[in-house]
PDB file of N, CA and C in Angstrom:
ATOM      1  N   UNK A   1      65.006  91.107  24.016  1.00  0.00           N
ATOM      2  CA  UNK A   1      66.212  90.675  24.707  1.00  0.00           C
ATOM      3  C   UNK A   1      67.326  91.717  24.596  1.00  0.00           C
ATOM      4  N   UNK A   2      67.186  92.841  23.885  1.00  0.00           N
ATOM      5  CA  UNK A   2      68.444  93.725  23.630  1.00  0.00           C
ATOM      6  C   UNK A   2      68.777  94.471  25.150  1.00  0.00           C
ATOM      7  N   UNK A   3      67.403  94.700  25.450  1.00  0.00           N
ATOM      8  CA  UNK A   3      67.646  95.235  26.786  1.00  0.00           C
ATOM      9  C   UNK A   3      67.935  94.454  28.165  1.00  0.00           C
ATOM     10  N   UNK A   4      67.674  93.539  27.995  1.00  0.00           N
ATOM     11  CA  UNK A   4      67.802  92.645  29.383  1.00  0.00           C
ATOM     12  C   UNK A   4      68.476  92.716  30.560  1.00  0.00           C
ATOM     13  N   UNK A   5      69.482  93.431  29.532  1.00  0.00           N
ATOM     14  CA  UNK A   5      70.447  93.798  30.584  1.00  0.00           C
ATOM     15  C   UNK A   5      70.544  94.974  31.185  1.00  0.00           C
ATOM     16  N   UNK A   6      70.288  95.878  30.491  1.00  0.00           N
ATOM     17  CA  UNK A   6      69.664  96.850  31.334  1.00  0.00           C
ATOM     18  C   UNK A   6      68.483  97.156  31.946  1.00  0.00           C
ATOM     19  N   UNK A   7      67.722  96.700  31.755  1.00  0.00           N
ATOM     20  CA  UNK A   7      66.793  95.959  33.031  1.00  0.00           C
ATOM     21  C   UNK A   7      66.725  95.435  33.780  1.00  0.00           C
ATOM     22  N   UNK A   8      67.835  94.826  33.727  1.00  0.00           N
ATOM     23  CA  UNK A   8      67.909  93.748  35.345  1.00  0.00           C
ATOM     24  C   UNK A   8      68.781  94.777  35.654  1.00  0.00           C
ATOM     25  N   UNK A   9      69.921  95.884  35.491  1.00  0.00           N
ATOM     26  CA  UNK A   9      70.795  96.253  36.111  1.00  0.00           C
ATOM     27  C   UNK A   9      69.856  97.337  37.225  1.00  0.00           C
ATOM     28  N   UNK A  10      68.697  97.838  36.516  1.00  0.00           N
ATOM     29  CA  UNK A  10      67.993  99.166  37.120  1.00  0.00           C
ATOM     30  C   UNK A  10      66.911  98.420  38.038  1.00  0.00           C
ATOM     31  N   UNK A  11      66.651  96.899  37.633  1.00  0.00           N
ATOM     32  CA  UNK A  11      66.098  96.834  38.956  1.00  0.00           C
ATOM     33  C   UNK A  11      66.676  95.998  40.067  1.00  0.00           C
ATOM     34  N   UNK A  12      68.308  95.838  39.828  1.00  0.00           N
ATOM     35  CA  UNK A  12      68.838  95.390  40.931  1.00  0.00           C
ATOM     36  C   UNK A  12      69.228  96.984  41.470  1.00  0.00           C
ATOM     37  N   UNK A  13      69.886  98.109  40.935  1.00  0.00           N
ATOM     38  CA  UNK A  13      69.862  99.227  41.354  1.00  0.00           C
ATOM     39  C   UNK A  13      68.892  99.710  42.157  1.00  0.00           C
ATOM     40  N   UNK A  14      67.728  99.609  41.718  1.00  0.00           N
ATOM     41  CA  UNK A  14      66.953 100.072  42.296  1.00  0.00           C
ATOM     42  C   UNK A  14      66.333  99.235  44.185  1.00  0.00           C
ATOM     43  N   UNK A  15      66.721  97.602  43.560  1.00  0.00           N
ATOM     44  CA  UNK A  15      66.702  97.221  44.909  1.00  0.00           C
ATOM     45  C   UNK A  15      67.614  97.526  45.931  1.00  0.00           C
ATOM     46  N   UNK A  16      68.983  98.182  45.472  1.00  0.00           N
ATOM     47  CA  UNK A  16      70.059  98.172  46.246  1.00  0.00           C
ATOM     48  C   UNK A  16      69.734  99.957  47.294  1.00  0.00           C
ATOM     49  N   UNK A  17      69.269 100.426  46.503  1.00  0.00           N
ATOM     50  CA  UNK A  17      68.549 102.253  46.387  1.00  0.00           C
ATOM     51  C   UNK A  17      67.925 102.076  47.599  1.00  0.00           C
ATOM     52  N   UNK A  18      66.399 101.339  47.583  1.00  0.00           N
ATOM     53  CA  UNK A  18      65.946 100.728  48.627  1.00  0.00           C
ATOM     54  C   UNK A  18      66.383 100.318  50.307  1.00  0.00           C
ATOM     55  N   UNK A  19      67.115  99.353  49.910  1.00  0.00           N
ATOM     56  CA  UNK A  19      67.917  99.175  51.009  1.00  0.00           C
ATOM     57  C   UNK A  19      68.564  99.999  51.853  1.00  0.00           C
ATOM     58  N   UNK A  20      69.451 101.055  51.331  1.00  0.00           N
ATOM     59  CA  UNK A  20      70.024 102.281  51.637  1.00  0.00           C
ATOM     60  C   UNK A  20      69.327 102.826  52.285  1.00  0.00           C
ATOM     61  N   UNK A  21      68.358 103.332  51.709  1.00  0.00           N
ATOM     62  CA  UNK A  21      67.213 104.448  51.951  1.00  0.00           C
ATOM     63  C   UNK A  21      66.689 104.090  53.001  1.00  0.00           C
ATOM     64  N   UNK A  22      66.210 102.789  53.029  1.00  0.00           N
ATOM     65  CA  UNK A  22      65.887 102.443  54.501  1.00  0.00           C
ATOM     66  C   UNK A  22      66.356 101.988  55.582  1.00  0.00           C
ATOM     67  N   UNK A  23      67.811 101.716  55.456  1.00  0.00           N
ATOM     68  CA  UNK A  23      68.734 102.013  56.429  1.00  0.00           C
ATOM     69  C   UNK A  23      68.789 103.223  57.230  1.00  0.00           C
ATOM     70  N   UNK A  24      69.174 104.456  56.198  1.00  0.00           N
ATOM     71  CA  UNK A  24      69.520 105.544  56.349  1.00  0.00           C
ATOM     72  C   UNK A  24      68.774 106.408  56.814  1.00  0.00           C
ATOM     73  N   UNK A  25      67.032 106.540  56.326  1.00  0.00           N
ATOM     74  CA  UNK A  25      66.241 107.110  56.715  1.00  0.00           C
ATOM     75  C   UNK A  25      65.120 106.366  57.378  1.00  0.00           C
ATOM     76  N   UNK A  26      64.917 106.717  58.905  1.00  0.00           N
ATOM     77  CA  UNK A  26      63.591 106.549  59.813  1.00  0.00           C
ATOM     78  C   UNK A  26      62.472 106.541  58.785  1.00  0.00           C
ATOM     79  N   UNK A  27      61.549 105.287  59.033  1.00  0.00           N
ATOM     80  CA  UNK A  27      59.906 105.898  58.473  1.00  0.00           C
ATOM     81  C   UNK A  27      58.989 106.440  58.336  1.00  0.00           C
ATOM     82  N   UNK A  28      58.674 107.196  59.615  1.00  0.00           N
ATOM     83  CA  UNK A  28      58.006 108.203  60.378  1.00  0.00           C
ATOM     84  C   UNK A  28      58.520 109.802  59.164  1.00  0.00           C
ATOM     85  N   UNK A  29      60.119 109.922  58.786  1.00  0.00           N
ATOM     86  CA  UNK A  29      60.351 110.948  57.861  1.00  0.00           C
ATOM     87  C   UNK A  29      59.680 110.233  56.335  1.00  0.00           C
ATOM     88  N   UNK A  30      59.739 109.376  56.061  1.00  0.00           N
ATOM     89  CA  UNK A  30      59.411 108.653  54.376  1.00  0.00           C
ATOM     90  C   UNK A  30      57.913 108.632  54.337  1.00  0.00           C
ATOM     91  N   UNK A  31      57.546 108.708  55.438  1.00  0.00           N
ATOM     92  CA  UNK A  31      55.546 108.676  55.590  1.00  0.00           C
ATOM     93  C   UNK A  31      55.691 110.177  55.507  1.00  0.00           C
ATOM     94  N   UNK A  32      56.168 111.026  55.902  1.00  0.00           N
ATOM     95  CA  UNK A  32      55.638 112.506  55.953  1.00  0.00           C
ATOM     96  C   UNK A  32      56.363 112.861  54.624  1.00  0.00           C
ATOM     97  N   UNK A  33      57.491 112.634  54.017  1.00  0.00           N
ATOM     98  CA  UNK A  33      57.933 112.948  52.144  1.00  0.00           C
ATOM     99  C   UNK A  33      56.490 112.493  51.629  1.00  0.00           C
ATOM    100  N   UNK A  34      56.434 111.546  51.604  1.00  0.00           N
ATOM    101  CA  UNK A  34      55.055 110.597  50.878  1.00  0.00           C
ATOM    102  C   UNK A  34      54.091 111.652  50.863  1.00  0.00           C
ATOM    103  N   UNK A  35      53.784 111.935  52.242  1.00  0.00           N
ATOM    104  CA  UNK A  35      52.183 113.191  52.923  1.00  0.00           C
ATOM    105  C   UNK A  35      52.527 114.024  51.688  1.00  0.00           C
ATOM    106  N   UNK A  36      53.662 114.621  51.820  1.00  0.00           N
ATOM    107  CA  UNK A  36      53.877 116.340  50.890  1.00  0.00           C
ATOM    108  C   UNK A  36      53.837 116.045  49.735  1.00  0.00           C
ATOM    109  N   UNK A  37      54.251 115.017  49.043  1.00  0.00           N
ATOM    110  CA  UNK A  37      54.654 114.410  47.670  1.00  0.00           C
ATOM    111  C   UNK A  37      53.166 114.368  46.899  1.00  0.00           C
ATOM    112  N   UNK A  38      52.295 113.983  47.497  1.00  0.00           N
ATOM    113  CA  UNK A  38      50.769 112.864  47.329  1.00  0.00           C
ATOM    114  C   UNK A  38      50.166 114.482  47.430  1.00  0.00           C
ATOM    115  N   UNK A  39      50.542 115.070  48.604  1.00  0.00           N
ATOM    116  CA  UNK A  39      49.534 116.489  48.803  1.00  0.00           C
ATOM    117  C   UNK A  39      49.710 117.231  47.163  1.00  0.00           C
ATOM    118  N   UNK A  40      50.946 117.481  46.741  1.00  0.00           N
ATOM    119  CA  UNK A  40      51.165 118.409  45.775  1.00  0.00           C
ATOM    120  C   UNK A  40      50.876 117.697  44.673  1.00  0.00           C
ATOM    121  N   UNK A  41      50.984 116.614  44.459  1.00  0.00           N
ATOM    122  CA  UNK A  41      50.735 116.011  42.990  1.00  0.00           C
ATOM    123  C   UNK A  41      48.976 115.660  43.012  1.00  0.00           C
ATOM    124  N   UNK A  42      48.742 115.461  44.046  1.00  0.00           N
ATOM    125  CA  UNK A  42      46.576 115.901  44.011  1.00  0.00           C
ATOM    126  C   UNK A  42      46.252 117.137  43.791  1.00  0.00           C
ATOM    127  N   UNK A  43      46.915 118.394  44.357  1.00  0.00           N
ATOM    128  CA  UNK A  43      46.544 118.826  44.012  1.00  0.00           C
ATOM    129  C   UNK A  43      46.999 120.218  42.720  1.00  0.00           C
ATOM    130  N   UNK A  44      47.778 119.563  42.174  1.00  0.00           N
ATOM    131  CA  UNK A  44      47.934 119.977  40.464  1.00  0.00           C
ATOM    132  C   UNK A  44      46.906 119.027  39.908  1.00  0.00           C
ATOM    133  N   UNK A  45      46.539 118.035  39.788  1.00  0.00           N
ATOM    134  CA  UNK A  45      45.729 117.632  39.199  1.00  0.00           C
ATOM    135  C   UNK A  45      44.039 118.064  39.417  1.00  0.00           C
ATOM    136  N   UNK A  46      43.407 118.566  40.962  1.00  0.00           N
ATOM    137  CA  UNK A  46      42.489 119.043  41.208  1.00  0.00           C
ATOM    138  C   UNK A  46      42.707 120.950  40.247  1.00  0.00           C
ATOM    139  N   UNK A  47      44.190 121.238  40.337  1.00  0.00           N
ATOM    140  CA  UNK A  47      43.898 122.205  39.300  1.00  0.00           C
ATOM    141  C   UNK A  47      43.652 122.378  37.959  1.00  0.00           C
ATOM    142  N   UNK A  48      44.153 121.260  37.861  1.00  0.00           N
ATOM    143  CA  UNK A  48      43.997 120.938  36.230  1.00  0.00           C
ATOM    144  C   UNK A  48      42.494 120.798  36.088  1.00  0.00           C
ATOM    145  N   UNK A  49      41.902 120.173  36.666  1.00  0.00           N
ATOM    146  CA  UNK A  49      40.664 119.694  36.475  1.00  0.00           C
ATOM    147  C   UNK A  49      39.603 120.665  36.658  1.00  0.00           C
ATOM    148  N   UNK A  50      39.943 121.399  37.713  1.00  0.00           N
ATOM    149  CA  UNK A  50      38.661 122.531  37.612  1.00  0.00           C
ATOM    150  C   UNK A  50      39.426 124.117  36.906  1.00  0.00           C
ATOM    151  N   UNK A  51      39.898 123.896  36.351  1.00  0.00           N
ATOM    152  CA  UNK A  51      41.010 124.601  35.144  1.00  0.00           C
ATOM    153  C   UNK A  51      40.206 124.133  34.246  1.00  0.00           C
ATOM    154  N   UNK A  52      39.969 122.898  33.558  1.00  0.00           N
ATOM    155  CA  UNK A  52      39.135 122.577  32.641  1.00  0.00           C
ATOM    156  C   UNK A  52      37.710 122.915  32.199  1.00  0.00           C
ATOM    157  N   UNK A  53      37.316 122.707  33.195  1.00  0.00           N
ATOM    158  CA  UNK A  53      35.875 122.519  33.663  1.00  0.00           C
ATOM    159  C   UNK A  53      35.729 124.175  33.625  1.00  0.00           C
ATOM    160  N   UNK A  54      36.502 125.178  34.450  1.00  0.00           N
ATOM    161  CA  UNK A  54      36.108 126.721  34.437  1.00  0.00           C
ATOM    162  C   UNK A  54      36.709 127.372  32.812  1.00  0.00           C
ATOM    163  N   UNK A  55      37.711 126.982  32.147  1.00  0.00           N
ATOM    164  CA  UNK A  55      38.129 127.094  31.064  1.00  0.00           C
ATOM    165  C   UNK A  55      39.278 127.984  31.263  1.00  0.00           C
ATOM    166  N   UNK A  56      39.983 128.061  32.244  1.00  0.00           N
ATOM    167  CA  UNK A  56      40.785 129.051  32.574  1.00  0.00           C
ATOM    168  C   UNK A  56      42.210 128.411  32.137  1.00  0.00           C
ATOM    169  N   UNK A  57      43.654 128.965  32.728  1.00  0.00           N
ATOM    170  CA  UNK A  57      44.678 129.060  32.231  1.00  0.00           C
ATOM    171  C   UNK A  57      45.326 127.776  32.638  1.00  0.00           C
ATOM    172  N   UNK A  58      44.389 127.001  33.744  1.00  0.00           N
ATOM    173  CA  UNK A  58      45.261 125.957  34.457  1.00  0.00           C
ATOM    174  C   UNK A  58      44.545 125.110  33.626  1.00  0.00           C
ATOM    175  N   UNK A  59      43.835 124.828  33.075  1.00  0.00           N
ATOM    176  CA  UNK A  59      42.756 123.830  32.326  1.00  0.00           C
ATOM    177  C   UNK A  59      43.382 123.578  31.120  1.00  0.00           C
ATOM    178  N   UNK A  60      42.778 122.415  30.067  1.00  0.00           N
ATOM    179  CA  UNK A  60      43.346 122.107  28.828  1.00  0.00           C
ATOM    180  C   UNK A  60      42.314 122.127  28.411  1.00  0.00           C
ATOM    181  N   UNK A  61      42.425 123.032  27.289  1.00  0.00           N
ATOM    182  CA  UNK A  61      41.251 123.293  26.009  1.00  0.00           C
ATOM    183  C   UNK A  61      40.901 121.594  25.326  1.00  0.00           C
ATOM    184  N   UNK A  62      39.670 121.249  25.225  1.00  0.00           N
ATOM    185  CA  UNK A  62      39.467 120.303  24.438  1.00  0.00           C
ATOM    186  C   UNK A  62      38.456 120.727  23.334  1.00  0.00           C
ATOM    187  N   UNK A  63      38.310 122.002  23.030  1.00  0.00           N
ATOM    188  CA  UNK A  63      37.956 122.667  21.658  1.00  0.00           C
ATOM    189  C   UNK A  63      38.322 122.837  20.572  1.00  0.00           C
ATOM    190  N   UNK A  64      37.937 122.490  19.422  1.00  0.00           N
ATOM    191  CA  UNK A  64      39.348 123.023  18.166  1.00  0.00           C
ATOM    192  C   UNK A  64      39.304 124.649  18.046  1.00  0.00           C
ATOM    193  N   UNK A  65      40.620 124.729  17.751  1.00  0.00           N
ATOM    194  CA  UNK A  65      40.766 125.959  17.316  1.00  0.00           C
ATOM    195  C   UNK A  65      41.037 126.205  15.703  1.00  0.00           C
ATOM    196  N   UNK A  66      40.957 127.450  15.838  1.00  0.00           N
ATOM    197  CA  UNK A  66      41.571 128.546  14.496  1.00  0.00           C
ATOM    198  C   UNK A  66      42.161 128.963  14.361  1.00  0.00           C
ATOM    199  N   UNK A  67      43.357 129.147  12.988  1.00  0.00           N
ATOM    200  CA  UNK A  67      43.966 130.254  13.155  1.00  0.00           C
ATOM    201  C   UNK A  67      43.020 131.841  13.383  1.00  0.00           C
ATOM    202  N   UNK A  68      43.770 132.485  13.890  1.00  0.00           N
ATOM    203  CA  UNK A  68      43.148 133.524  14.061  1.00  0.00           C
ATOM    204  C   UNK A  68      43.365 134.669  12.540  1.00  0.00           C
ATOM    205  N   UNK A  69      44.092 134.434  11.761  1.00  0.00           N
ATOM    206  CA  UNK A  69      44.939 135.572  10.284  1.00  0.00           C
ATOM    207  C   UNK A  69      43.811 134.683   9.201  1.00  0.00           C
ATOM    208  N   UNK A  70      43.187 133.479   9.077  1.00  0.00           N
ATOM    209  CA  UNK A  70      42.567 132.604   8.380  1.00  0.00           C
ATOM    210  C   UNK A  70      41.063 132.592   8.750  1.00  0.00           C
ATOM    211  N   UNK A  71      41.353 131.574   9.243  1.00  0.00           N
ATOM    212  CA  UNK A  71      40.383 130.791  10.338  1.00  0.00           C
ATOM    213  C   UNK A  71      40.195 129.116   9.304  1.00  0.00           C
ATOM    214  N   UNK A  72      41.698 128.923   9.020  1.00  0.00           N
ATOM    215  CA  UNK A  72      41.512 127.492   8.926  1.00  0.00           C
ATOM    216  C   UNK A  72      41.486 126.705  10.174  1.00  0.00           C
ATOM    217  N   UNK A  73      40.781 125.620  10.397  1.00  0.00           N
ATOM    218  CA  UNK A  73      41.479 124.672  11.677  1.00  0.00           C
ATOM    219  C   UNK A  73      42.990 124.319  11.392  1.00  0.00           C
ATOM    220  N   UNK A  74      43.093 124.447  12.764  1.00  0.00           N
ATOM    221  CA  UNK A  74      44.340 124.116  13.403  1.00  0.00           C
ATOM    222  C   UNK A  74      44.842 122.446  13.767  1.00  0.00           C
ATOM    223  N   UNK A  75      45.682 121.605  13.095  1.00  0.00           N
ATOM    224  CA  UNK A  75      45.487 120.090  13.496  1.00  0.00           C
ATOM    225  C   UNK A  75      45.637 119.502  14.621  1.00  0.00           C
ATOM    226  N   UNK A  76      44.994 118.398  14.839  1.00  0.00           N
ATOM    227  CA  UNK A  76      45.031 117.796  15.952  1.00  0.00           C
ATOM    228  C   UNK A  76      46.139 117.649  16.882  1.00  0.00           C
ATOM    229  N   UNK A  77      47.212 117.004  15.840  1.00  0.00           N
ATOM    230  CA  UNK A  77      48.669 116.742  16.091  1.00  0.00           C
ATOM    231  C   UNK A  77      49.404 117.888  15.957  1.00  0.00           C
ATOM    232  N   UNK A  78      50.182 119.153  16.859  1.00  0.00           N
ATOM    233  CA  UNK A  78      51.047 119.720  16.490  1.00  0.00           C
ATOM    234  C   UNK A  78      52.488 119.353  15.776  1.00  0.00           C
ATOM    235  N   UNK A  79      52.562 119.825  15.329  1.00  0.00           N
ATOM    236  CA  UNK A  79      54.374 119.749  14.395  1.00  0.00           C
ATOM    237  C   UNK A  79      54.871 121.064  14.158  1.00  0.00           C
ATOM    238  N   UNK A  80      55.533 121.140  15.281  1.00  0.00           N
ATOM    239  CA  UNK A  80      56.285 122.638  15.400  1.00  0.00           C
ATOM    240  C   UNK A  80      57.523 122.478  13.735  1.00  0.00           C
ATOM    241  N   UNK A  81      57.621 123.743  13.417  1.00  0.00           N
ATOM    242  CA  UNK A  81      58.693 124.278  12.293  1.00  0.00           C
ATOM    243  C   UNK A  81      59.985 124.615  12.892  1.00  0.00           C
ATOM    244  N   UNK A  82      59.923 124.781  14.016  1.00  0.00           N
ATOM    245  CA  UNK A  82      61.489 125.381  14.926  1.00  0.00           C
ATOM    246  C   UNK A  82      61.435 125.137  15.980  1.00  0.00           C
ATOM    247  N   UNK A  83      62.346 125.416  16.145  1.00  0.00           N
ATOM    248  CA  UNK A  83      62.979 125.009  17.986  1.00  0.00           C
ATOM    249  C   UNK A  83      62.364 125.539  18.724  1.00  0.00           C
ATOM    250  N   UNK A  84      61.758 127.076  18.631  1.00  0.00           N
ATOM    251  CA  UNK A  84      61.140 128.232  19.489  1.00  0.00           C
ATOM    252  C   UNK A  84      59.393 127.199  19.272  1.00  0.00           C
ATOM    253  N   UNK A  85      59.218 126.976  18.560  1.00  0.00           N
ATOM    254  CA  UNK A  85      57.725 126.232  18.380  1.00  0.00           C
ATOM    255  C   UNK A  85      57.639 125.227  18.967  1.00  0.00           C
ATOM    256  N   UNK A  86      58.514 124.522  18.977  1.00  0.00           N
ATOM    257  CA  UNK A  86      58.987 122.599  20.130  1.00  0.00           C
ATOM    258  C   UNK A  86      59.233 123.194  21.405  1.00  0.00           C
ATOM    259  N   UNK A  87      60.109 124.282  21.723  1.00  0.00           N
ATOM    260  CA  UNK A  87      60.176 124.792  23.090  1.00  0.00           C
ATOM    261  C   UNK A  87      59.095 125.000  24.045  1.00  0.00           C
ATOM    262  N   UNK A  88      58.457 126.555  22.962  1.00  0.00           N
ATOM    263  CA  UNK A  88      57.157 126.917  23.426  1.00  0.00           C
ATOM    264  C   UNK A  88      55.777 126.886  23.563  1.00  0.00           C
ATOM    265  N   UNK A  89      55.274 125.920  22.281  1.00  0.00           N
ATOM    266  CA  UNK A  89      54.496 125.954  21.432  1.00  0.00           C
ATOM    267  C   UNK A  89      54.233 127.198  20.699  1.00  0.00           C
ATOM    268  N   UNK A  90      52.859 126.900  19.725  1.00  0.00           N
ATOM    269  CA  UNK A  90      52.939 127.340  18.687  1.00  0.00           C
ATOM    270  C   UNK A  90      52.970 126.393  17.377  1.00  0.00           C
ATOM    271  N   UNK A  91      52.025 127.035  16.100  1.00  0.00           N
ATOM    272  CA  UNK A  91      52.000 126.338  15.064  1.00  0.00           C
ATOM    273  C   UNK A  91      52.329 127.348  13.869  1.00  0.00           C
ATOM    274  N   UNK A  92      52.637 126.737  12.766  1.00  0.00           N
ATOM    275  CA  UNK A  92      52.884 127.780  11.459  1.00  0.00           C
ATOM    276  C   UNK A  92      51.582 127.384  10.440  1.00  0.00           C
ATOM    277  N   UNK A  93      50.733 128.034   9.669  1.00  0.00           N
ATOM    278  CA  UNK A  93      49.301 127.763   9.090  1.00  0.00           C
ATOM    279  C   UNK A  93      50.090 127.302   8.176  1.00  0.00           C
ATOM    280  N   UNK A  94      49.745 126.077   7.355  1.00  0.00           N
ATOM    281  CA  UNK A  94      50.047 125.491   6.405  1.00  0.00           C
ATOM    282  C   UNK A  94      49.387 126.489   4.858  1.00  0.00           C
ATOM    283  N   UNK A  95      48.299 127.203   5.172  1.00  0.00           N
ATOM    284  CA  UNK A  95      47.667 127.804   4.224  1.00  0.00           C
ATOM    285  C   UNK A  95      48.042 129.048   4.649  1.00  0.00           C
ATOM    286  N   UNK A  96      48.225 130.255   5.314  1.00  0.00           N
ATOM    287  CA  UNK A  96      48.864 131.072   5.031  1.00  0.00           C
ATOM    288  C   UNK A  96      50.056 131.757   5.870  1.00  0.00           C
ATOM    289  N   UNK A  97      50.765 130.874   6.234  1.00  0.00           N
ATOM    290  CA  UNK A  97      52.229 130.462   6.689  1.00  0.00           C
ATOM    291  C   UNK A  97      52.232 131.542   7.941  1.00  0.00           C
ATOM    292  N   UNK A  98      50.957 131.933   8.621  1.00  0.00           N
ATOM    293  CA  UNK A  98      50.969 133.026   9.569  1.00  0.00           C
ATOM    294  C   UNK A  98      51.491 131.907  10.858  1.00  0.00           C
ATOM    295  N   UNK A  99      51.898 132.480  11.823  1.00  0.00           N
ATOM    296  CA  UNK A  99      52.916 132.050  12.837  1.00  0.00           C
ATOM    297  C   UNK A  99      51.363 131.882  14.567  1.00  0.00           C
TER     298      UNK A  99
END
């Protein structure tokens, strides 16, 4: 209940958003946003996916790694040490504090 109220405010906002929008803008333009919107967000995900699958730069590793100065594993969960590590990634070796 803490929120309630801001929940009902964002989805009366949001009904009011609505309304506007479709006042303001023809459908024929909101079907073709939709076309471009749907086109680009399929296909980042068709990159992601055969990014994976080829192992390349658009893909997400589901391998463990190593440090490379060690070769302890690297944990599951990152926990960056600094801001430049939360920004960019990056991990610090718990065993020999290599970066």
């Amino acid at each position: 209940m803490k929120y309630a109220k801001a929940i009902l405010v964002t989805i009366v906002a949001g009904v009011l958003l609505d309304i506007l929008i479709d006042a303001m803008i023809p459908d024929r333009v909101m079907n073709a946003v939709f076309i471009v919107v749907a086109s680009v967000v399929l296909l980042g995900i068709l990159l992601v996916a055969v990014g994976t699958v080829r192992k390349n730069s658009w893909g997400i590793n589901l391998e463990p790694v190593n440090y490379p100065a060690c070769g302890s594993p690297m944990p599951q969960v990152r926990q960056p040490k600094s801001r430049s590590q939360a920004l960019w990634g990056g991990w610090t070796c718990a065993k020999c504090a290599a970066r």
